[in-house]
N, C-alpha and C. Protein backbone atom coordinates (compact mmCIF):
# COMPACT_ATOMS: atom_id res chain seq x y z
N UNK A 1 0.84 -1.20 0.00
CA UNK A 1 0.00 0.00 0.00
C UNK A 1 0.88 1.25 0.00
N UNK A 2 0.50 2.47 -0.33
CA UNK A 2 1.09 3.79 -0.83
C UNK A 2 0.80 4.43 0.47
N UNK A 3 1.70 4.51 1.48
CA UNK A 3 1.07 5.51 2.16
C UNK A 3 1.22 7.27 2.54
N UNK A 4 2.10 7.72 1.32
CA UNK A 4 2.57 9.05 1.30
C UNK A 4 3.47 8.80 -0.32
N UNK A 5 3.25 10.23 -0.83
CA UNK A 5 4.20 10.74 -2.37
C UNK A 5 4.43 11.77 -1.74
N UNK A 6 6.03 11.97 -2.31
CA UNK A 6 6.55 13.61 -2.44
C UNK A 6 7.04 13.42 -3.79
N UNK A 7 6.75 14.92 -4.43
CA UNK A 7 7.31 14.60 -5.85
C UNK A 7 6.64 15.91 -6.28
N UNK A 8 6.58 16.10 -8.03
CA UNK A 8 6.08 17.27 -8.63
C UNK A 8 4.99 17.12 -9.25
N UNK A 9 4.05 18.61 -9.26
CA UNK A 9 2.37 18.19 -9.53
C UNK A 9 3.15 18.24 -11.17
N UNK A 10 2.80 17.19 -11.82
CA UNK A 10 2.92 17.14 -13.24
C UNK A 10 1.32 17.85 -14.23
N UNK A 11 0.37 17.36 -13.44
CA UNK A 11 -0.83 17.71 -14.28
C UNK A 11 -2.04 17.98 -13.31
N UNK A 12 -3.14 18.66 -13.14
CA UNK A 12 -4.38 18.80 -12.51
C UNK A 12 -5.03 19.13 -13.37
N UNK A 13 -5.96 18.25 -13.20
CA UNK A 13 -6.96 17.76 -14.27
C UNK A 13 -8.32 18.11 -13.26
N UNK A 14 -9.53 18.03 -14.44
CA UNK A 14 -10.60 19.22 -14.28
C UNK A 14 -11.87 17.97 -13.46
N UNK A 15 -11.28 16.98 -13.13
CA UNK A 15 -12.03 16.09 -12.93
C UNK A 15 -11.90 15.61 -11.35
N UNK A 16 -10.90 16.47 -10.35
CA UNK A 16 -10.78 16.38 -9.44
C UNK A 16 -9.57 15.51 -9.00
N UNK A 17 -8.84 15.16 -10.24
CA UNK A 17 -7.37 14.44 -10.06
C UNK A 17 -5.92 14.97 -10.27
N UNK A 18 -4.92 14.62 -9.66
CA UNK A 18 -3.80 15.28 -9.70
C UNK A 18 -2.47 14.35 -10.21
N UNK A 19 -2.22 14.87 -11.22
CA UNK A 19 -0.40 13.33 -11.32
C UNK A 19 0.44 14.02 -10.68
N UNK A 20 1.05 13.12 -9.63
CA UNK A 20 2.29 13.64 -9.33
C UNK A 20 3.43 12.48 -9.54
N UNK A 21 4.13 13.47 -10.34
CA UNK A 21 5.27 12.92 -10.86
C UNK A 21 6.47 12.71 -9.89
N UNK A 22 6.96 11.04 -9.37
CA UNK A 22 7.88 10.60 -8.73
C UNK A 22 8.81 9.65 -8.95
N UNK A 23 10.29 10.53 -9.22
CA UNK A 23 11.08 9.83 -9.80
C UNK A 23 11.19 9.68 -10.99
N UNK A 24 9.93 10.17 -12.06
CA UNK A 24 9.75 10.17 -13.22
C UNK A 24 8.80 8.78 -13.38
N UNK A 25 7.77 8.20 -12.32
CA UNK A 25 6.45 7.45 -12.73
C UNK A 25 5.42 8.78 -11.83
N UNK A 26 4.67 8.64 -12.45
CA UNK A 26 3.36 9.39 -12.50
C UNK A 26 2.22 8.72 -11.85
N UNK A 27 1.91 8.91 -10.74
CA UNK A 27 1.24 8.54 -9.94
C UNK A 27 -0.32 9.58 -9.67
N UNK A 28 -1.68 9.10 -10.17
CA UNK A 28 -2.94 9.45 -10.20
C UNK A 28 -3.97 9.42 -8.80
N UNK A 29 -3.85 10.61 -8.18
CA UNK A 29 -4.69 10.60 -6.90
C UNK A 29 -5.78 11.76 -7.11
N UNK A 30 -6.88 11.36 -6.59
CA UNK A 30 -8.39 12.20 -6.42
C UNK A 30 -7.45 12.54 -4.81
N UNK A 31 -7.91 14.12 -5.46
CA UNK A 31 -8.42 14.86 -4.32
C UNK A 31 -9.42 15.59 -3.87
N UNK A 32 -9.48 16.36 -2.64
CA UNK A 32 -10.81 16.90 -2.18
C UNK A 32 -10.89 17.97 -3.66
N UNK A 33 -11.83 18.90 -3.71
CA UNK A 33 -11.88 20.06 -4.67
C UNK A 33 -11.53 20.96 -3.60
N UNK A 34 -10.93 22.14 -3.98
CA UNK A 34 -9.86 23.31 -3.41
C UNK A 34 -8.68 23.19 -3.01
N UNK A 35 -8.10 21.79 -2.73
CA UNK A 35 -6.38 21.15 -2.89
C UNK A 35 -5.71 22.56 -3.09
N UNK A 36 -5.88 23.51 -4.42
CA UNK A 36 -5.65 24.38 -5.00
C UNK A 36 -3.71 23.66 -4.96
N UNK A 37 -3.79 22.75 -6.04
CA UNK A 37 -1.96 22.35 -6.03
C UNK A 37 -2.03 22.93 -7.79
N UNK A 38 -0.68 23.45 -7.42
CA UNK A 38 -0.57 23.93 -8.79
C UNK A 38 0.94 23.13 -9.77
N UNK A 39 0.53 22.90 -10.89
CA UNK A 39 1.44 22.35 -11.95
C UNK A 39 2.63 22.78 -11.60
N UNK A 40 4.03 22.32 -11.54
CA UNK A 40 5.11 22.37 -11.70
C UNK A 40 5.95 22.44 -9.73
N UNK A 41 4.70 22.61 -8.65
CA UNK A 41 5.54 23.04 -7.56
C UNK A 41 5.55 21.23 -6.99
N UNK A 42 6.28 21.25 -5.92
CA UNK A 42 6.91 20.08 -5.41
C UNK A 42 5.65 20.03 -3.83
N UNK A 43 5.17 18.96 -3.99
CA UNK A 43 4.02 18.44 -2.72
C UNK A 43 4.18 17.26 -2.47
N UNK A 44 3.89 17.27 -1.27
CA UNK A 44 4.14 15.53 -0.34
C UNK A 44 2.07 15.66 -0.33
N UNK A 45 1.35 14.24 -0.13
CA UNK A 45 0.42 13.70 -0.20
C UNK A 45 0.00 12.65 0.80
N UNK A 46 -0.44 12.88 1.45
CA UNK A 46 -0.76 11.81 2.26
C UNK A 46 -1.86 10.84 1.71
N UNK A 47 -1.64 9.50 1.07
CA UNK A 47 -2.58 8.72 0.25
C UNK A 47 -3.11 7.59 1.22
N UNK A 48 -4.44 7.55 0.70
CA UNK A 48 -5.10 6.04 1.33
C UNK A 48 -5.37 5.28 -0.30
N UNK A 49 -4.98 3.97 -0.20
CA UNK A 49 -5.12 3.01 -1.49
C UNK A 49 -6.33 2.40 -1.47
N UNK A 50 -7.31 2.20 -2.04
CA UNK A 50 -8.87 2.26 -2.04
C UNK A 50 -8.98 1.39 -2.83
N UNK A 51 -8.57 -0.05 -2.46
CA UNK A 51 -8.57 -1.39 -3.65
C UNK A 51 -9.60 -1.91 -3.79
N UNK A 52 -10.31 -2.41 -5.25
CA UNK A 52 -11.31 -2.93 -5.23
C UNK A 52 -11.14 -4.16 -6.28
N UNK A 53 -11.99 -5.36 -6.56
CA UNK A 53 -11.72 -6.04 -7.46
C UNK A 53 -11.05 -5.64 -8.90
N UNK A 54 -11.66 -4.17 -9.29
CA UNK A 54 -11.37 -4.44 -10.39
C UNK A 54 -11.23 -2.91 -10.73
N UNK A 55 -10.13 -2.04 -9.91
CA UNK A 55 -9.88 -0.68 -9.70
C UNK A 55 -8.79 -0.86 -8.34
N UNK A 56 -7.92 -0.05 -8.39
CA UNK A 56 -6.37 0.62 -7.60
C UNK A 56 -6.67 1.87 -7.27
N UNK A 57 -7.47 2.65 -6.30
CA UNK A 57 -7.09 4.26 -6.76
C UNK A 57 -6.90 4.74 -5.77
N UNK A 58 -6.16 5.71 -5.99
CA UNK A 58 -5.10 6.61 -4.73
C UNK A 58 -5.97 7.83 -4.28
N UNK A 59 -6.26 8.32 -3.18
CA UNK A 59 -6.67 9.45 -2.73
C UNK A 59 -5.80 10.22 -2.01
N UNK A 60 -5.54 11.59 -2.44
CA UNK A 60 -4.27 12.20 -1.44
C UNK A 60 -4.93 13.45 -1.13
N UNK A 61 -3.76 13.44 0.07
CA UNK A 61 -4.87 14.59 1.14
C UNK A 61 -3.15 15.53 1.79
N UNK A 62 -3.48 16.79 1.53
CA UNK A 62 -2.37 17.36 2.52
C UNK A 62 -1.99 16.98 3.66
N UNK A 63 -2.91 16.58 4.59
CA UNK A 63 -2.18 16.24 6.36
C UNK A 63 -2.89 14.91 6.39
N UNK A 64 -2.09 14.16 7.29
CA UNK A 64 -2.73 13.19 7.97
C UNK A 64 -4.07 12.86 8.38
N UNK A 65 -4.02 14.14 9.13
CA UNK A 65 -5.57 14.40 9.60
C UNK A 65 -6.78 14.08 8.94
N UNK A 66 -6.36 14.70 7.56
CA UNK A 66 -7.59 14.69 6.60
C UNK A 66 -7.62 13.04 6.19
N UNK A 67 -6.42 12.36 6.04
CA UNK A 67 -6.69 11.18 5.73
C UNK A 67 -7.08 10.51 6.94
N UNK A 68 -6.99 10.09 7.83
CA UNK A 68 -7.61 9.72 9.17
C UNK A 68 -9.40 9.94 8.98
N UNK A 69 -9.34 11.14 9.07
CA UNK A 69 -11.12 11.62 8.80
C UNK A 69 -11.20 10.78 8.02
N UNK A 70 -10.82 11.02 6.31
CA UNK A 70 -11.41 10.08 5.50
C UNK A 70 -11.83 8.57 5.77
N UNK A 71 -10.79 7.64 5.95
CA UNK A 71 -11.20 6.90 6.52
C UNK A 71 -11.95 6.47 7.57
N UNK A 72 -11.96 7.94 8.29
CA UNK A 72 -13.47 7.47 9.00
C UNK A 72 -14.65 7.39 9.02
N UNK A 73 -15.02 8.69 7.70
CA UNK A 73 -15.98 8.32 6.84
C UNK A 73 -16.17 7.32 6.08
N UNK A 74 -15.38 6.68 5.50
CA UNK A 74 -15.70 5.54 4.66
C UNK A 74 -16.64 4.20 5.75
N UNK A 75 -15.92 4.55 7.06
CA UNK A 75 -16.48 3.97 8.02
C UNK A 75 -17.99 3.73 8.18
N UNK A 76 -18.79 4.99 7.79
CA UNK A 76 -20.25 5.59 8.50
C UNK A 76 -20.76 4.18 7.00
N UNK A 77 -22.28 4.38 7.39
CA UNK A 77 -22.73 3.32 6.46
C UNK A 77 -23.33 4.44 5.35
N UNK A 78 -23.37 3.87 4.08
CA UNK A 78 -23.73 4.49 2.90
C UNK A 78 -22.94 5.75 2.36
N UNK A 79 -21.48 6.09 2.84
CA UNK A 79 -20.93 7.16 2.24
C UNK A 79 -19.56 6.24 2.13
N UNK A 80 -19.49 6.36 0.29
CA UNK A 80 -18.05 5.96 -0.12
C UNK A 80 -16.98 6.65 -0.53
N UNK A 81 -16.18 6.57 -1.25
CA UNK A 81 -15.10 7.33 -1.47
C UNK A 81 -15.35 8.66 -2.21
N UNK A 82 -16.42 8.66 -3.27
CA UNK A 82 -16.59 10.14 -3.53
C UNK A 82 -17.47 10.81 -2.47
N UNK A 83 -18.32 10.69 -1.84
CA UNK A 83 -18.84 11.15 -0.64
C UNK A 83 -18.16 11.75 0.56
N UNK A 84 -16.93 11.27 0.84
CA UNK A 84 -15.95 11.24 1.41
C UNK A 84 -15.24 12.33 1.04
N UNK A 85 -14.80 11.98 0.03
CA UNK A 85 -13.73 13.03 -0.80
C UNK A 85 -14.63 14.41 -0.61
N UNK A 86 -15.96 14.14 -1.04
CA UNK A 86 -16.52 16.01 -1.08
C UNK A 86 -16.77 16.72 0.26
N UNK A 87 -17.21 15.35 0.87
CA UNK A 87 -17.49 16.27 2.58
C UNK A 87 -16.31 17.08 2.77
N UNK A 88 -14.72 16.54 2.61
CA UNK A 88 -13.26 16.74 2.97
C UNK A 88 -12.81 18.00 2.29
N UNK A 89 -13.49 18.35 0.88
CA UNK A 89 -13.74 19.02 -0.07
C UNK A 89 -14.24 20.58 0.28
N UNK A 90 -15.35 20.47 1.45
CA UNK A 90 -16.00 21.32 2.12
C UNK A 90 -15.42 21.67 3.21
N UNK A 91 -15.25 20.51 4.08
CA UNK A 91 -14.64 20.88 5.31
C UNK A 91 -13.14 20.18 5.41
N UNK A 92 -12.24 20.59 6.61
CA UNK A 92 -11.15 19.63 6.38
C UNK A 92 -11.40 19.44 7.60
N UNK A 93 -10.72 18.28 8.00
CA UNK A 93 -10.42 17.49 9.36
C UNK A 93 -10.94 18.02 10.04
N UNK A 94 -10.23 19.01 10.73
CA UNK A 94 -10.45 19.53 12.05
C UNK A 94 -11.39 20.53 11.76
N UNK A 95 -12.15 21.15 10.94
CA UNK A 95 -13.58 21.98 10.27
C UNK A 95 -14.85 20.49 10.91
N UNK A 96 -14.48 19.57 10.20
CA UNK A 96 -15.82 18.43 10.74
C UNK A 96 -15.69 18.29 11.84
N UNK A 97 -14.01 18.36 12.51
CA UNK A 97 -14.65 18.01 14.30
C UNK A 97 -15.53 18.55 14.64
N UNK A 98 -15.11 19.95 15.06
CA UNK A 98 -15.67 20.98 15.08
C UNK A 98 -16.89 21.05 14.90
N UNK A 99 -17.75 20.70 13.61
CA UNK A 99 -19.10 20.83 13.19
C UNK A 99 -19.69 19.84 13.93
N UNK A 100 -18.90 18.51 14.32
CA UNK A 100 -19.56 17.42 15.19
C UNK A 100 -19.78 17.83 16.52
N UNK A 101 -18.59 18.16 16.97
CA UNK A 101 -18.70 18.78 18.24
C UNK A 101 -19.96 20.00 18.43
N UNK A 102 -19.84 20.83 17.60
CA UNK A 102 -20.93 22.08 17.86
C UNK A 102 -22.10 21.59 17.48
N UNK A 103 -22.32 20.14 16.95
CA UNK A 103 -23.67 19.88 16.30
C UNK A 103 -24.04 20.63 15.21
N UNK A 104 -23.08 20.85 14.63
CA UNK A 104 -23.89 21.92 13.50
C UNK A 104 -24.04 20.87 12.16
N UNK A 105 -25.43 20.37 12.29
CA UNK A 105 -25.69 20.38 10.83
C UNK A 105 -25.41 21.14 9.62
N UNK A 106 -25.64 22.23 9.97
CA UNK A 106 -25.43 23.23 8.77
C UNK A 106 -24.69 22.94 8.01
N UNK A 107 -23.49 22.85 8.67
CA UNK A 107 -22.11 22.63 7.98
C UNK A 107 -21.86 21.95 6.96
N UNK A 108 -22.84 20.62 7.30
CA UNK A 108 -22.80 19.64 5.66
C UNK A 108 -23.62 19.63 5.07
N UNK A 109 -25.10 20.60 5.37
CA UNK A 109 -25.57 20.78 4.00
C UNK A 109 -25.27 20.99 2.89
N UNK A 110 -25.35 20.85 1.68
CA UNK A 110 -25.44 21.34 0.09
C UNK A 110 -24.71 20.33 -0.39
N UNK A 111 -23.77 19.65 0.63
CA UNK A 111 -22.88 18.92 0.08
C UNK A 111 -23.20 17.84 -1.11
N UNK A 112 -22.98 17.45 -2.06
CA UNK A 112 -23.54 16.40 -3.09
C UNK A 112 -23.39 15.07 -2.38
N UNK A 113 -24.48 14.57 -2.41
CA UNK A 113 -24.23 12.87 -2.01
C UNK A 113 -24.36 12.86 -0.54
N UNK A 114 -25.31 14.02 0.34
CA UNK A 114 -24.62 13.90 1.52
C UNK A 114 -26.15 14.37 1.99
N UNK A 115 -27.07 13.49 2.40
CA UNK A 115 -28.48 14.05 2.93
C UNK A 115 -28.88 13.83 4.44
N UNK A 116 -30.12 14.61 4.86
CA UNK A 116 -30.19 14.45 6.04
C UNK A 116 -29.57 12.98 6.99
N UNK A 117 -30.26 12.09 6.37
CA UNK A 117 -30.38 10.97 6.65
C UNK A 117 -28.42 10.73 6.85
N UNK A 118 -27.54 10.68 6.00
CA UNK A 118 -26.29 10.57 5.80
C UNK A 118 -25.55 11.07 7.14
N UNK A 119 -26.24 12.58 6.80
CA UNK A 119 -25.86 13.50 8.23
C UNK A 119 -26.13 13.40 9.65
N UNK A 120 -26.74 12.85 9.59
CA UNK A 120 -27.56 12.13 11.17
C UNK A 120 -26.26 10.90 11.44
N UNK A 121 -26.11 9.83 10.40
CA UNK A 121 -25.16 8.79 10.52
C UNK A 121 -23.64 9.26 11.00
N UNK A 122 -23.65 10.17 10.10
CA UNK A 122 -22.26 11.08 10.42
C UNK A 122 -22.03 11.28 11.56
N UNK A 123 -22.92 11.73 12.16
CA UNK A 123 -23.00 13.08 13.95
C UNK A 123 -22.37 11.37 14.58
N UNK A 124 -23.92 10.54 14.37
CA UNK A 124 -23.51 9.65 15.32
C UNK A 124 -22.74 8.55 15.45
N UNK A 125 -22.26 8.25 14.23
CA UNK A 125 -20.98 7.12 13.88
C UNK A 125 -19.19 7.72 14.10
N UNK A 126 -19.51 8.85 14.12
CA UNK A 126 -18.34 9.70 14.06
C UNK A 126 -17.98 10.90 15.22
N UNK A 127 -18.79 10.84 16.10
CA UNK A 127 -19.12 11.70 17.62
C UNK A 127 -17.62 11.34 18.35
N UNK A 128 -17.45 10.30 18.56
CA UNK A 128 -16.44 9.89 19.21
C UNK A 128 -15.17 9.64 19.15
N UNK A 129 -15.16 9.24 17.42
CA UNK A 129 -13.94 9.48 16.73
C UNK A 129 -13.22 10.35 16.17
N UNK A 130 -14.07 11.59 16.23
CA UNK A 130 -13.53 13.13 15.65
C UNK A 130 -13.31 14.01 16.52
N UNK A 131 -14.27 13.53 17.22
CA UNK A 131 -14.41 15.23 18.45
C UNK A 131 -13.02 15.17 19.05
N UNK A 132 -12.60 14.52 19.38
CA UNK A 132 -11.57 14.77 20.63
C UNK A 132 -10.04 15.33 19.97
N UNK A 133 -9.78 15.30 18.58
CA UNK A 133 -8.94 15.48 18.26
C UNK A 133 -8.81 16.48 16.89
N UNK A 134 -7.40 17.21 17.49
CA UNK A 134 -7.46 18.02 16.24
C UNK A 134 -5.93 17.75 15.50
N UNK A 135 -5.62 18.68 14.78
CA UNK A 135 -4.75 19.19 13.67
C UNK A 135 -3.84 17.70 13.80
N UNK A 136 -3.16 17.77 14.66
CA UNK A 136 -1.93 17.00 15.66
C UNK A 136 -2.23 15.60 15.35
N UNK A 137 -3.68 15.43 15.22
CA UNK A 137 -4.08 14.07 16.25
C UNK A 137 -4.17 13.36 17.32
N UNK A 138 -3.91 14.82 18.06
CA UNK A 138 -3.83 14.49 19.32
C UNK A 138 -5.27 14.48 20.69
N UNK A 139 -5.18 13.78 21.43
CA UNK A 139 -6.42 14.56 22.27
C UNK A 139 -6.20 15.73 22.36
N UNK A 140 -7.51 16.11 22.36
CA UNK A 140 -7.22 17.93 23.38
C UNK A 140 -8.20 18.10 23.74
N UNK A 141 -8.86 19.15 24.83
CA UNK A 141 -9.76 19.08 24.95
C UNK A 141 -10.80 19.87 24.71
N UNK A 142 -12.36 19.54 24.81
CA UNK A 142 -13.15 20.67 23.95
C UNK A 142 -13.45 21.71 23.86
N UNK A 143 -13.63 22.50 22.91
CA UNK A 143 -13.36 23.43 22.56
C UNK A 143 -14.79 23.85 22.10
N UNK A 144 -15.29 25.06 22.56
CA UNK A 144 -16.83 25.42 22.65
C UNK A 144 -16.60 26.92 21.95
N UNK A 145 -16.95 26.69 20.48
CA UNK A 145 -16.64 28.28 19.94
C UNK A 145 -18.06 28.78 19.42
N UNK A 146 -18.45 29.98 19.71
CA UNK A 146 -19.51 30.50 19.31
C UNK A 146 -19.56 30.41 17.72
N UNK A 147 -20.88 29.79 17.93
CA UNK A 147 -21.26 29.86 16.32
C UNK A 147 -20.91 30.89 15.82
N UNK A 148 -20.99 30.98 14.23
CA UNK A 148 -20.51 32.00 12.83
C UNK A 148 -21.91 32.66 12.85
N UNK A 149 -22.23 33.65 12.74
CA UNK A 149 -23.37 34.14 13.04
C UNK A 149 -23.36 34.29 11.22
N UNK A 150 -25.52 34.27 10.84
CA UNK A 150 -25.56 34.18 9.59
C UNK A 150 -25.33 35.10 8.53
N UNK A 151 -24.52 34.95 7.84
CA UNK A 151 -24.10 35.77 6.72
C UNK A 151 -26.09 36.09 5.46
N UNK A 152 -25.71 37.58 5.56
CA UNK A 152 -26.67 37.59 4.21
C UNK A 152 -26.34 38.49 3.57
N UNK A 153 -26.62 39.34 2.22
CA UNK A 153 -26.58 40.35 1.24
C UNK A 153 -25.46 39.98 0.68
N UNK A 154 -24.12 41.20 0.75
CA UNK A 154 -22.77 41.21 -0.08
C UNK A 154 -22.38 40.25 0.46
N UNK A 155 -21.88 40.42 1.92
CA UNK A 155 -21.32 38.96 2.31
C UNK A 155 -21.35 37.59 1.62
N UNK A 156 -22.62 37.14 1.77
CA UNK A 156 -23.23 35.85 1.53
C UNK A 156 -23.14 35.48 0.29
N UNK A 157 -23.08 36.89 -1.18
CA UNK A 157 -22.83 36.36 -2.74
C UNK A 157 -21.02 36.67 -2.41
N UNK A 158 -20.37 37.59 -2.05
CA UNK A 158 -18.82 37.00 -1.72
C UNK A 158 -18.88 35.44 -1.46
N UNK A 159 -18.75 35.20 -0.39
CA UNK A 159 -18.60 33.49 -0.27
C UNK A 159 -18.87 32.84 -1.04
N UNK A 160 -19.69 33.02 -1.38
CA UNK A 160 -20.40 32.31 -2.77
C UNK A 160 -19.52 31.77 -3.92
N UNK A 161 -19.09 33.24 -4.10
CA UNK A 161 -17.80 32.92 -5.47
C UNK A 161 -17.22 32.80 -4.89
N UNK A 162 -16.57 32.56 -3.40
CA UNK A 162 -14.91 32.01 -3.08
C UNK A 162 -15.08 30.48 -3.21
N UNK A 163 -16.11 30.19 -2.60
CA UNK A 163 -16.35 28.64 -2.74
C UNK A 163 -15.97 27.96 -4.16
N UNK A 164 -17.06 28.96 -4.61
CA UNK A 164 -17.16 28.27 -6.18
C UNK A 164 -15.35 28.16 -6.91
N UNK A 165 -15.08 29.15 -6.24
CA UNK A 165 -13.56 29.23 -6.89
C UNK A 165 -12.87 28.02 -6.26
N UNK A 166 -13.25 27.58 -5.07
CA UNK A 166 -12.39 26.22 -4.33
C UNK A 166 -12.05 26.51 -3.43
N UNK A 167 -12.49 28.06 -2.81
CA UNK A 167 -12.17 28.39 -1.17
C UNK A 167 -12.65 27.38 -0.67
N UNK A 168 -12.54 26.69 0.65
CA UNK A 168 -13.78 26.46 1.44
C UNK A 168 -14.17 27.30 2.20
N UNK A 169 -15.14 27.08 2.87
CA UNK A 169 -16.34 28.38 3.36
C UNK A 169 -15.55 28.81 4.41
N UNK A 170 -15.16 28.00 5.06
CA UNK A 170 -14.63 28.88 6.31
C UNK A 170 -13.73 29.76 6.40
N UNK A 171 -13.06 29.07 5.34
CA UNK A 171 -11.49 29.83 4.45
C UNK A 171 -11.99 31.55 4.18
N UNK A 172 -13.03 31.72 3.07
CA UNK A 172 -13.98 32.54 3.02
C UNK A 172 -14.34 33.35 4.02
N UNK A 173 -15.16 33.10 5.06
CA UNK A 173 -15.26 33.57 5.77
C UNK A 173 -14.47 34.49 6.72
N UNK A 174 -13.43 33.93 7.15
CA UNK A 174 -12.36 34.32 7.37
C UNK A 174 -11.52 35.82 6.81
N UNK A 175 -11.52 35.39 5.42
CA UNK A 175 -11.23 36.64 4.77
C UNK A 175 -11.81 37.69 4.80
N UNK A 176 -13.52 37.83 5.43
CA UNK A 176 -14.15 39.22 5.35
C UNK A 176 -13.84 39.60 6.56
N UNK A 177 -13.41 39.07 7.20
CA UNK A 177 -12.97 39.32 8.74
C UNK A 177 -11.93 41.00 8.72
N UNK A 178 -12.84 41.93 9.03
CA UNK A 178 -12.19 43.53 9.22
C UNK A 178 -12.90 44.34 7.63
N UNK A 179 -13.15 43.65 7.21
CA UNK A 179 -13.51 44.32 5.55
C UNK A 179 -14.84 44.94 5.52
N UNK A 180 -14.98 46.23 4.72
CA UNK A 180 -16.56 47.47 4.83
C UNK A 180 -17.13 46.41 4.32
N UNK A 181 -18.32 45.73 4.76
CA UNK A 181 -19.33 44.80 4.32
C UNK A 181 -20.87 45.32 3.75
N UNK A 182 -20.77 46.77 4.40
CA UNK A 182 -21.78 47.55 4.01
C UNK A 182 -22.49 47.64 2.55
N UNK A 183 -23.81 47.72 2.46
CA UNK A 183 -24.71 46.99 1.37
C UNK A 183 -24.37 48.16 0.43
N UNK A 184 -23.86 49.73 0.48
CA UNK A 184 -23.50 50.76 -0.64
C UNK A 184 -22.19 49.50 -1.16
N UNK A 185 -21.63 49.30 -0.94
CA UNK A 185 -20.02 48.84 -1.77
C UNK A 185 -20.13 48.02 -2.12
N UNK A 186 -19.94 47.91 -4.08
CA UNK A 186 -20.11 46.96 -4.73
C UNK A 186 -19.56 45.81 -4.54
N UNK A 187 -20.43 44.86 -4.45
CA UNK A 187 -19.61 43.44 -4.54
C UNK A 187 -18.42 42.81 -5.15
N UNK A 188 -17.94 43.62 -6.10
CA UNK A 188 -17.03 43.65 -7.22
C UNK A 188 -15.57 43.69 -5.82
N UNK A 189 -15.94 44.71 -5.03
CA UNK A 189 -14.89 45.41 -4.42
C UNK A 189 -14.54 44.80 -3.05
N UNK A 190 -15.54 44.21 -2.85
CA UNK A 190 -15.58 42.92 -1.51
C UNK A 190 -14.88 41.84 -2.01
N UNK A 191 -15.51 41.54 -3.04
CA UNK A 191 -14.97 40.47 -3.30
C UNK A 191 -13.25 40.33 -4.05
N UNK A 192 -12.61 41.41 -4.26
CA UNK A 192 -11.32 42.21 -4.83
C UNK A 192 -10.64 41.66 -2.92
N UNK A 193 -11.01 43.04 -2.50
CA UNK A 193 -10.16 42.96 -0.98
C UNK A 193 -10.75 41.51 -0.33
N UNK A 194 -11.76 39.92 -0.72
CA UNK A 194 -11.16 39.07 0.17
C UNK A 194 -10.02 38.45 -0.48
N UNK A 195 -10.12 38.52 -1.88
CA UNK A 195 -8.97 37.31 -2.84
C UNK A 195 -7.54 38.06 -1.98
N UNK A 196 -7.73 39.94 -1.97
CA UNK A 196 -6.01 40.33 -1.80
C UNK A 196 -5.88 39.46 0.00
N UNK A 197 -6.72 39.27 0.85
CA UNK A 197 -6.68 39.00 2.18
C UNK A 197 -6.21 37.42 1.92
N UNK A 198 -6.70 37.13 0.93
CA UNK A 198 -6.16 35.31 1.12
C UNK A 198 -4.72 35.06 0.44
N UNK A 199 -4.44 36.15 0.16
CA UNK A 199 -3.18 35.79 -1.27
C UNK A 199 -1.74 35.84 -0.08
């Protein structure tokens, strides 16, 4: 089994896959969407090998963490490897503790492949195995953060396109953090000063 590549992104492809070139063999891993790895720089991968009768395929994830989660989703009943991949896609590791811990459904709505019913399995197949740990993997202990209070107007179409671009939301969020949000200033210009805040 593969359990880590370092090497160069040779290609990212529009389909949610990445070659990274090692040693000069080319090795094909799905990742979450927003990875944001770009052609030609040098990345290590943390891979889980996802064997099936009649398919090999590599999934790589920046930290450990995220691969840990993954596999612990694959765990819950009825969510497989692309299900997996998009929740991870949305949130990373320590984003789902977090959402488990705070109970926030919210968090995995919209997700594709991922319905009430899924989400309920999630909270409770995965309560015990996520909460307690973050970034590290380490225990720590819990951590009680006031909800994100709800975004609407400029705000809410900002995020919008960061997502769509491959932010994830929280990432997003984050960035309006100090910025005139006020409903006179074009969205054009919100959304200008979060890209310069993330760069």
């Amino acid at each position: 089994m593969i359990g880590r590549l370092s090497g160069v992104i040779a290609d990212v492809g529009l389909d949610g896959t990445v070659i990274v070139d090692v040693g000069g063999v080319g090795y094909e891993l799905h990742v979450p969407v927003g990875a944001r790895l770009v052609e030609g720089e040098e990345t290590t991968l943390h891979v889980h090998t996802h064997a099936r009768e009649d398919a090999l395929t590599l999934y790589g994830f920046a930290t450990d963490d995220d691969r840990r989660a993954f596999r612990a989703l694959l765990g819950v009943s009825n969510i497989g490897p692309k299900s997996a991949l998009a929740i991870l896609g949305a949130l990373d590791a320590h984003e789902l503790a977090d959402a488990i811990a705070r109970e926030d459904r919210a968090a995995l709505k919209g997700i594709p492949g991922v319905g009430k019913k899924t989400i309920e399995r999630i909270f409770l197949d995965l309560r015990d195995k996520l909460i307690a740990y973050g970034r590290a993997g380490k225990p720590r202990p819990n951590v009680h953060r006031p909800r994100t209070p709800e975004l609407s107007g400029p705000a809410e179409t900002v995020i919008a396109a960061l997502v769509s671009m491959g932010y994830r939301r929280a990432e997003a969020e984050r960035a309006l953090d100090g910025l005139d949000l006020s409903a006179e200033r074009p969205v054009a210009e919100i959304l200008r000063d979060a890209l310069g805040a993330l760069r």
